[in-house]
Protein backbone atom coordinates (compact mmCIF):
# COMPACT_ATOMS: atom_id res chain seq x y z
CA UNK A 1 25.00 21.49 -34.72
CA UNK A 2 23.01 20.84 -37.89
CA UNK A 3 20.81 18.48 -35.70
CA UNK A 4 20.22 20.73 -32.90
CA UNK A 5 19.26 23.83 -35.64
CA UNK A 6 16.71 21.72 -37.91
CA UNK A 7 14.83 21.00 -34.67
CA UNK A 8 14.58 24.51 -33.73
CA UNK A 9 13.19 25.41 -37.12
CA UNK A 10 10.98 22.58 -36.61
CA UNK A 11 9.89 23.45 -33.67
CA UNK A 12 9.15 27.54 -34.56
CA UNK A 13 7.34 25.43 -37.49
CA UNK A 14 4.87 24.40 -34.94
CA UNK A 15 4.23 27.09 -33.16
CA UNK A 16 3.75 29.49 -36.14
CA UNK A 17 1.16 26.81 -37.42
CA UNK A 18 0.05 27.00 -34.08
CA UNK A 19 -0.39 30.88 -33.20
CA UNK A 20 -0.77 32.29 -37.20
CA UNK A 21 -4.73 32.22 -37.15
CA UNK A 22 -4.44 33.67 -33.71
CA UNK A 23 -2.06 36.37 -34.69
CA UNK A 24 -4.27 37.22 -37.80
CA UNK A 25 -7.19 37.48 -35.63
CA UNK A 26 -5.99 39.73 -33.21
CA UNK A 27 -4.62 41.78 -35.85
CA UNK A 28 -8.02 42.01 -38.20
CA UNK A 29 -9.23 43.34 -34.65
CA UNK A 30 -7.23 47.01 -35.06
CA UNK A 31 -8.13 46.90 -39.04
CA UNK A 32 -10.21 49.93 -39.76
CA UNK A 33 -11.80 47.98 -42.68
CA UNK A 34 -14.48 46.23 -42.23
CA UNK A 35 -12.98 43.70 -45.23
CA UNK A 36 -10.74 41.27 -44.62
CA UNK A 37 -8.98 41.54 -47.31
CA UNK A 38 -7.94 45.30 -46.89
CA UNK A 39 -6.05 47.39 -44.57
CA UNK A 40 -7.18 50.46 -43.84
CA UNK A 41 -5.03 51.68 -40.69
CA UNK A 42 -5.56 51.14 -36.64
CA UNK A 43 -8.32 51.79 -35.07
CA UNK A 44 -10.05 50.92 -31.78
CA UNK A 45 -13.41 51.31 -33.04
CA UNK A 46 -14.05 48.02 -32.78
CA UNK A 47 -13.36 47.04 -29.31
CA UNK A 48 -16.02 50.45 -28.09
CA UNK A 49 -18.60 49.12 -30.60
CA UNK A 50 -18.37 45.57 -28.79
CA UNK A 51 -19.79 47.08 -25.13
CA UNK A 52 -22.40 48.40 -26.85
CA UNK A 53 -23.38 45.69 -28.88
CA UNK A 54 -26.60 44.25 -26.31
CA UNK A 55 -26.40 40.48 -27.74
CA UNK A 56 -23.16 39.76 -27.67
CA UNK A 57 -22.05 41.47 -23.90
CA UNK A 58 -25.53 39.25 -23.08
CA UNK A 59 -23.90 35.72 -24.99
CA UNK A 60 -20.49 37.03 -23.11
CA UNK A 61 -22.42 37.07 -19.94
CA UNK A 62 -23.74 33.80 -20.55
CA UNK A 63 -20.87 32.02 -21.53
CA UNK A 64 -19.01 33.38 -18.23
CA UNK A 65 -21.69 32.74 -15.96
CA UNK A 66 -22.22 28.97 -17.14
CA UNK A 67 -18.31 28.36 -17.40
CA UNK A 68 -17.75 29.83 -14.04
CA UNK A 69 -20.58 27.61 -11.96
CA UNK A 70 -19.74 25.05 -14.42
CA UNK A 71 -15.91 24.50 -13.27
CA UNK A 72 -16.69 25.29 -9.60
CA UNK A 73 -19.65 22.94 -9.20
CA UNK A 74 -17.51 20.34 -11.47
CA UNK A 75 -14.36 21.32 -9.22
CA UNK A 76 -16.42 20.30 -6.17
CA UNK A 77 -17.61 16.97 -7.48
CA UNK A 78 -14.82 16.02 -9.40
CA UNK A 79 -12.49 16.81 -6.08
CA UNK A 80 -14.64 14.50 -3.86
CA UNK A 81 -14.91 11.61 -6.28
CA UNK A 82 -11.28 11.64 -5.71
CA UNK A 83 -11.19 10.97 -2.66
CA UNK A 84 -14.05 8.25 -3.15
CA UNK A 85 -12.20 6.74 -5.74
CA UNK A 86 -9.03 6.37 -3.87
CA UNK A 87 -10.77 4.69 -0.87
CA UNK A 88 -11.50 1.79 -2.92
CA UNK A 89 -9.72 -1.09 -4.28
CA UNK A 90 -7.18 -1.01 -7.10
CA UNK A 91 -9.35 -3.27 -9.45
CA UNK A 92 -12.66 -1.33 -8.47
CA UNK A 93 -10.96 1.93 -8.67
CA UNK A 94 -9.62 1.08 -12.40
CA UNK A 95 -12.98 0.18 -13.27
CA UNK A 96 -14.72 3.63 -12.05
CA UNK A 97 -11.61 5.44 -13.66
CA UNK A 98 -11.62 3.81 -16.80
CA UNK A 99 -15.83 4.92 -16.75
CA UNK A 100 -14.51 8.78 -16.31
CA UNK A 101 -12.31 8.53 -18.56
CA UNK A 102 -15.28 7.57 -21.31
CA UNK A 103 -16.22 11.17 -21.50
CA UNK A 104 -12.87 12.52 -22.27
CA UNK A 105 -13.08 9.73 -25.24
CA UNK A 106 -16.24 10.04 -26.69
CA UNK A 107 -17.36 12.40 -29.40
CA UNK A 108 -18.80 15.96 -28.26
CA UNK A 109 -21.84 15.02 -30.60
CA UNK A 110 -22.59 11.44 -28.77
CA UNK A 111 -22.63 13.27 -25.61
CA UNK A 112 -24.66 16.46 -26.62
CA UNK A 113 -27.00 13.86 -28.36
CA UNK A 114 -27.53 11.84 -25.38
CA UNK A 115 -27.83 14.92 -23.09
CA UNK A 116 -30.60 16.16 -25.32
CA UNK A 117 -32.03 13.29 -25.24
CA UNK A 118 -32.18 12.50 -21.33
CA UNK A 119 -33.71 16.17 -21.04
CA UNK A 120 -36.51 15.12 -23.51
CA UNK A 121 -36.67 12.04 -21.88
CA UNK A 122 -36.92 13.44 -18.26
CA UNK A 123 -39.38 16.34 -19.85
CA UNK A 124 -42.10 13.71 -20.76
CA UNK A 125 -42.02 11.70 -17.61
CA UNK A 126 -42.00 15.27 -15.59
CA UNK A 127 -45.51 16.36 -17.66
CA UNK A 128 -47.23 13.29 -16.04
CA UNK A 129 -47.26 15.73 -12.55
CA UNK A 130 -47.72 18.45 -14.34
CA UNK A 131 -44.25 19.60 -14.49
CA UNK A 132 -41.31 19.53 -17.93
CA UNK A 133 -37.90 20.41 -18.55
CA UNK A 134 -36.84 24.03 -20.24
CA UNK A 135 -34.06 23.76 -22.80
CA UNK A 136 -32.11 26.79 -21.55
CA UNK A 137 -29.64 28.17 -18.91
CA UNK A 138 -30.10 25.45 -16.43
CA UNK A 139 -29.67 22.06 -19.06
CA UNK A 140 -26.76 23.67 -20.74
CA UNK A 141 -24.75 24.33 -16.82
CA UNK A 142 -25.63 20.34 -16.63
CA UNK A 143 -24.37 19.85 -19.52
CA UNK A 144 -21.35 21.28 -19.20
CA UNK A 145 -20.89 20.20 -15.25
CA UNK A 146 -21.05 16.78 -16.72
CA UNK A 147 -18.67 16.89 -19.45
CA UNK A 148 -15.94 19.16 -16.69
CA UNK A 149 -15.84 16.52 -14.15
CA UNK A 150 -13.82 13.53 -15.93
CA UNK A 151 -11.31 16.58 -16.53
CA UNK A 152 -11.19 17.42 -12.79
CA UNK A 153 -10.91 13.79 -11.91
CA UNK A 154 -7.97 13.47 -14.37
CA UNK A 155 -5.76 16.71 -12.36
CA UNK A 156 -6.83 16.09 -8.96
CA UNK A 157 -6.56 12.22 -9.07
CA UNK A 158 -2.49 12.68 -9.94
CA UNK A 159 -1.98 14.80 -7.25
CA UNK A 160 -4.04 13.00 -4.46
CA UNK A 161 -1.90 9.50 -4.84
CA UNK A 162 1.03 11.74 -3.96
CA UNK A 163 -0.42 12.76 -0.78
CA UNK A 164 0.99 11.18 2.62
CA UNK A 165 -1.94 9.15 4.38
CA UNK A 166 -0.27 9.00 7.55
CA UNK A 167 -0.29 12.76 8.02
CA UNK A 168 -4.54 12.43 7.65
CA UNK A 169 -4.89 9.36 9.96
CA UNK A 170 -2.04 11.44 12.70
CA UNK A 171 -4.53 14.56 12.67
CA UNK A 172 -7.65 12.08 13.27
CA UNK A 173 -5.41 10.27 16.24
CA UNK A 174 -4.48 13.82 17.49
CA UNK A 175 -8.62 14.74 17.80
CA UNK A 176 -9.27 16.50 14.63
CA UNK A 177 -12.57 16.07 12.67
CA UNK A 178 -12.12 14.26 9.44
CA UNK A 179 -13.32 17.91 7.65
CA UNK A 180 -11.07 19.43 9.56
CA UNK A 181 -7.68 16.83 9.16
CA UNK A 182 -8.94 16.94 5.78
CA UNK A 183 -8.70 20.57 5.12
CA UNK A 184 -5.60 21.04 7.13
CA UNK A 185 -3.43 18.07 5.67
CA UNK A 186 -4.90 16.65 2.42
CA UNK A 187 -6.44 19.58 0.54
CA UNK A 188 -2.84 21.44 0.56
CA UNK A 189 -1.32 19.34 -1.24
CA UNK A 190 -4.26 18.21 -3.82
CA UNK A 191 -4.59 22.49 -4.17
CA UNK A 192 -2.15 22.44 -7.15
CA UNK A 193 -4.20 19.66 -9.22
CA UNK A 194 -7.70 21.17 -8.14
CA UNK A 195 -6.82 24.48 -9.75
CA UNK A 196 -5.46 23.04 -12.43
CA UNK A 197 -8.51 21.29 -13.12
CA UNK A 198 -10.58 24.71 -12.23
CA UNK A 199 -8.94 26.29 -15.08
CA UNK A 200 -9.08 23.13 -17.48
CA UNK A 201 -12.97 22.92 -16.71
CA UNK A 202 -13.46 26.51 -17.06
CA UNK A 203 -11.46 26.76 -20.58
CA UNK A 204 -13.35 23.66 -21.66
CA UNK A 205 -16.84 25.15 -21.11
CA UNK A 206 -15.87 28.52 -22.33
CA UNK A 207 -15.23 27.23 -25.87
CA UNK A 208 -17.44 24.36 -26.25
CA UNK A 209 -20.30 24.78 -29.00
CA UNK A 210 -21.22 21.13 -29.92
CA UNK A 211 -22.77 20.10 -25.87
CA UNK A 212 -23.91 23.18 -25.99
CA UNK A 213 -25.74 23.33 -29.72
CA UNK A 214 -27.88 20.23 -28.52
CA UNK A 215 -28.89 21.45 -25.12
CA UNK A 216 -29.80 24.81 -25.22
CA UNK A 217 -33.40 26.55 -25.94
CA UNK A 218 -34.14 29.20 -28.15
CA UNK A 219 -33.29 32.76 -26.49
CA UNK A 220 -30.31 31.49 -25.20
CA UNK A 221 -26.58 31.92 -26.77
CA UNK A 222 -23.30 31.65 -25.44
CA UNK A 223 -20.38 33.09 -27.91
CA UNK A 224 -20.30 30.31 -29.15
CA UNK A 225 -23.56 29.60 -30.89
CA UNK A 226 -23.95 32.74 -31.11
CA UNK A 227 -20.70 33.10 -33.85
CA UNK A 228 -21.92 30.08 -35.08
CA UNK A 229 -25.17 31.83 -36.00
CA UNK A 230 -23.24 34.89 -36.99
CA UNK A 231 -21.04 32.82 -39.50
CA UNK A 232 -24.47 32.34 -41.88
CA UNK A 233 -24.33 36.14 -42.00
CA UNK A 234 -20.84 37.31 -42.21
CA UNK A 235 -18.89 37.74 -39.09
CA UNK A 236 -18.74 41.20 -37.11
CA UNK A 237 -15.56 43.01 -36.68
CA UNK A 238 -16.87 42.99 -32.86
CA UNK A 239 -16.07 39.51 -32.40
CA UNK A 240 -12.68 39.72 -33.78
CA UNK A 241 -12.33 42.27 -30.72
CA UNK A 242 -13.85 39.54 -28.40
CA UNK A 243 -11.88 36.88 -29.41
CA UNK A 244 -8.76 38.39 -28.61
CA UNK A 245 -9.85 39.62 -25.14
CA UNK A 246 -11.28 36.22 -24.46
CA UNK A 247 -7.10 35.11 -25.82
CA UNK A 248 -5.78 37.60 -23.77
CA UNK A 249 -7.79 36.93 -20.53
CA UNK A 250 -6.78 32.96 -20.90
CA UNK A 251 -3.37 33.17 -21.63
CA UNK A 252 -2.90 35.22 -18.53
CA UNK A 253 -4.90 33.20 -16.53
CA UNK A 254 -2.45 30.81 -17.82
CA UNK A 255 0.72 32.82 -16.48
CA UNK A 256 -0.53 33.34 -13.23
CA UNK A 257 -1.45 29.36 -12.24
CA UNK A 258 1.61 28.66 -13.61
CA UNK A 259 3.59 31.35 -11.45
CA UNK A 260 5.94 29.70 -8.70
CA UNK A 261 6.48 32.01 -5.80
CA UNK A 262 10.40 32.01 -4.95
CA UNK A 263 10.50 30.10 -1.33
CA UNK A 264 13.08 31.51 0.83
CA UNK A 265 15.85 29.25 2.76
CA UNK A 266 15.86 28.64 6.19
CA UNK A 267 19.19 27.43 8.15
C-alpha cells in the first residue's frame, strides 16, 4: 500500500514539474496586469490585442506555413525512404538507418551551422551564373524538411516491418499496378505511423528556433525568433495569449490522432 502511494506522489511529482510553467503561462494570459508579479483580475484583452498585432499574426503565419509544407513534404520523403530502405539488405539497411538516425543525435546548433553554411556555400558557386541563394522563407522550409525526415523515418519504419508482403506481391499477381497494390494494401496499414510522424514533424518545426536562427534572412520571423527577439525587450502579454492557443491547438491535435474509433463485431 505504502509502495503503490509513494509512486503516485511521485508520479503527480512529475507531471506538476512537468505542466507548472505551462499552467502559469496560460494563467498570466487572463491577468489584467501587464506585471507579472501582480494580479489584477480576468480579462480577455489580451487574446483581441493579439489579432491585431501585424508582426506577430505575420511570424504566426510563417511558422504555420513552413511547419505545415515542412511535415508534408518531409511526410512524403520520409514515407518513401521507407519503403527504399526496407527493399534492401539487413546490413545495408542498418547502415542507411543508423545515417538517419545521426540527425535525431546531433546538436540543433551543428546542424543549423552546417545548413548555413551549405547555403553560403551553394550562394557563391550560384553567383558564378549570375544567380545566389536568399536567406529567407525557402532555406528555412529546407531546413526544417531536412531535420523532419529522420523523425518520419523513425514512425513509419516501425509500422512498415509489420506489414504482410504477401498481400502486396498477391495484388501484383492479381494485375494491379505496383501504385495501385501499393495504395490499396501497404499504405493502410503504414497510415497509423505516417500520421504519427505528420504530427511529430509538424510539432518539431513549429517550436524549433536554433535551425531556424542560422538559416533565416532578415525580414523573416517565425514565433520563435521572433520571442527570442522580444525577450531583449520584455515579453508582450500577446504572446502569453499565443502560447496557450498554440498549447491548446497541440494538445488537441494530440487527442484526436490518438482517438480509437470503437469497431463493431461481426458474427
Amino acid at each position: 500500500m505504502i509502495k503503490k502511494t509513494a509512486s503516485r506522489v511521485y508520479v503527480a511529482l512529475i507531471f506538476i514539474l512537468l505542466y507548472a510553467p505551462i499552467v502559469t503561462l496560460i494563467v498570466l494570459s487572463f491577468n489584467a496586469s501587464r506585471s507579472r508579479a501582480k494580479w489584477r483580475g480576468f480579462t480577455l484583452e489580451w487574446y483581441f490585442s493579439l489579432f491585431e498585432n501585424r508582426q506577430i499574426m505575420e511570424a504566426l503565419y510563417n511558422t504555420l506555413l513552413v511547419a505545415f509544407l515542412s511535415a508534408l513534404l518531409a511526410t512524403v520523403i520520409g514515407t518513401a525512404a521507407c519503403i527504399a530502405l526496407n527493399s534492401m539488405k539487413k546490413r545495408r539497411r542498418a547502415f542507411w538507418m543508423g545515417l538517419a538516425n545521426i540527425p535525431m543525435l546531433n546538436a540543433d546548433i551543428v546542424t543549423g551551422i552546417s545548413l548555413m553554411l551549405i547555403f553560403i556555400a551553394l550562394g557563391q558557386f550560384l553567383s558564378r551564373f549570375g544567380m545566389g541563394v536568399t536567406f529567407g522563407f525557402w532555406t528555412v522550409l529546407i531546413g526544417h524538411i531536412t531535420f523532419n525526415i529522420p523523425y518520419v523515418i523513425m514512425s513509419v519504419m516501425p509500422k512498415l516491418k509489420q506489414t504482410n508482403i504477401s498481400t502486396y506481391e498477391a495484388a501484383l499477381d492479381l494485375g494491379a499496378s505496383p501504385v495501385t497494390a501499393f495504395f490499396k494494401t501497404v499504405f493502410p496499414d503504414i497510415l497509423p505511423g505516417v500520421l504519427s510522424g505528420a504530427l511529430m514533424a509538424f510539432t518539431m518545426s513549429l517550436d524549433d528556433f536554433v535551425i531556424t536562427h542560422f538559416v533565416k534572412g532578415p525580414g523573416f520571423d517565425t514565433l520563435s525568433t521572433k520571442i527570442y527577439t522580444e525577450v531583449k525587450k520584455g515579453i508582450k502579454p500577446e504572446m502569453y495569449a499565443l502560447s496557450t492557443l498554440l498549447f491548446v491547438t497541440v494538445l488537441l491535435l494530440l487527442v484526436l490522432s490518438n482517438r480509437r474509433p470503437g469497431t463493431k463485431r461481426t458474427r
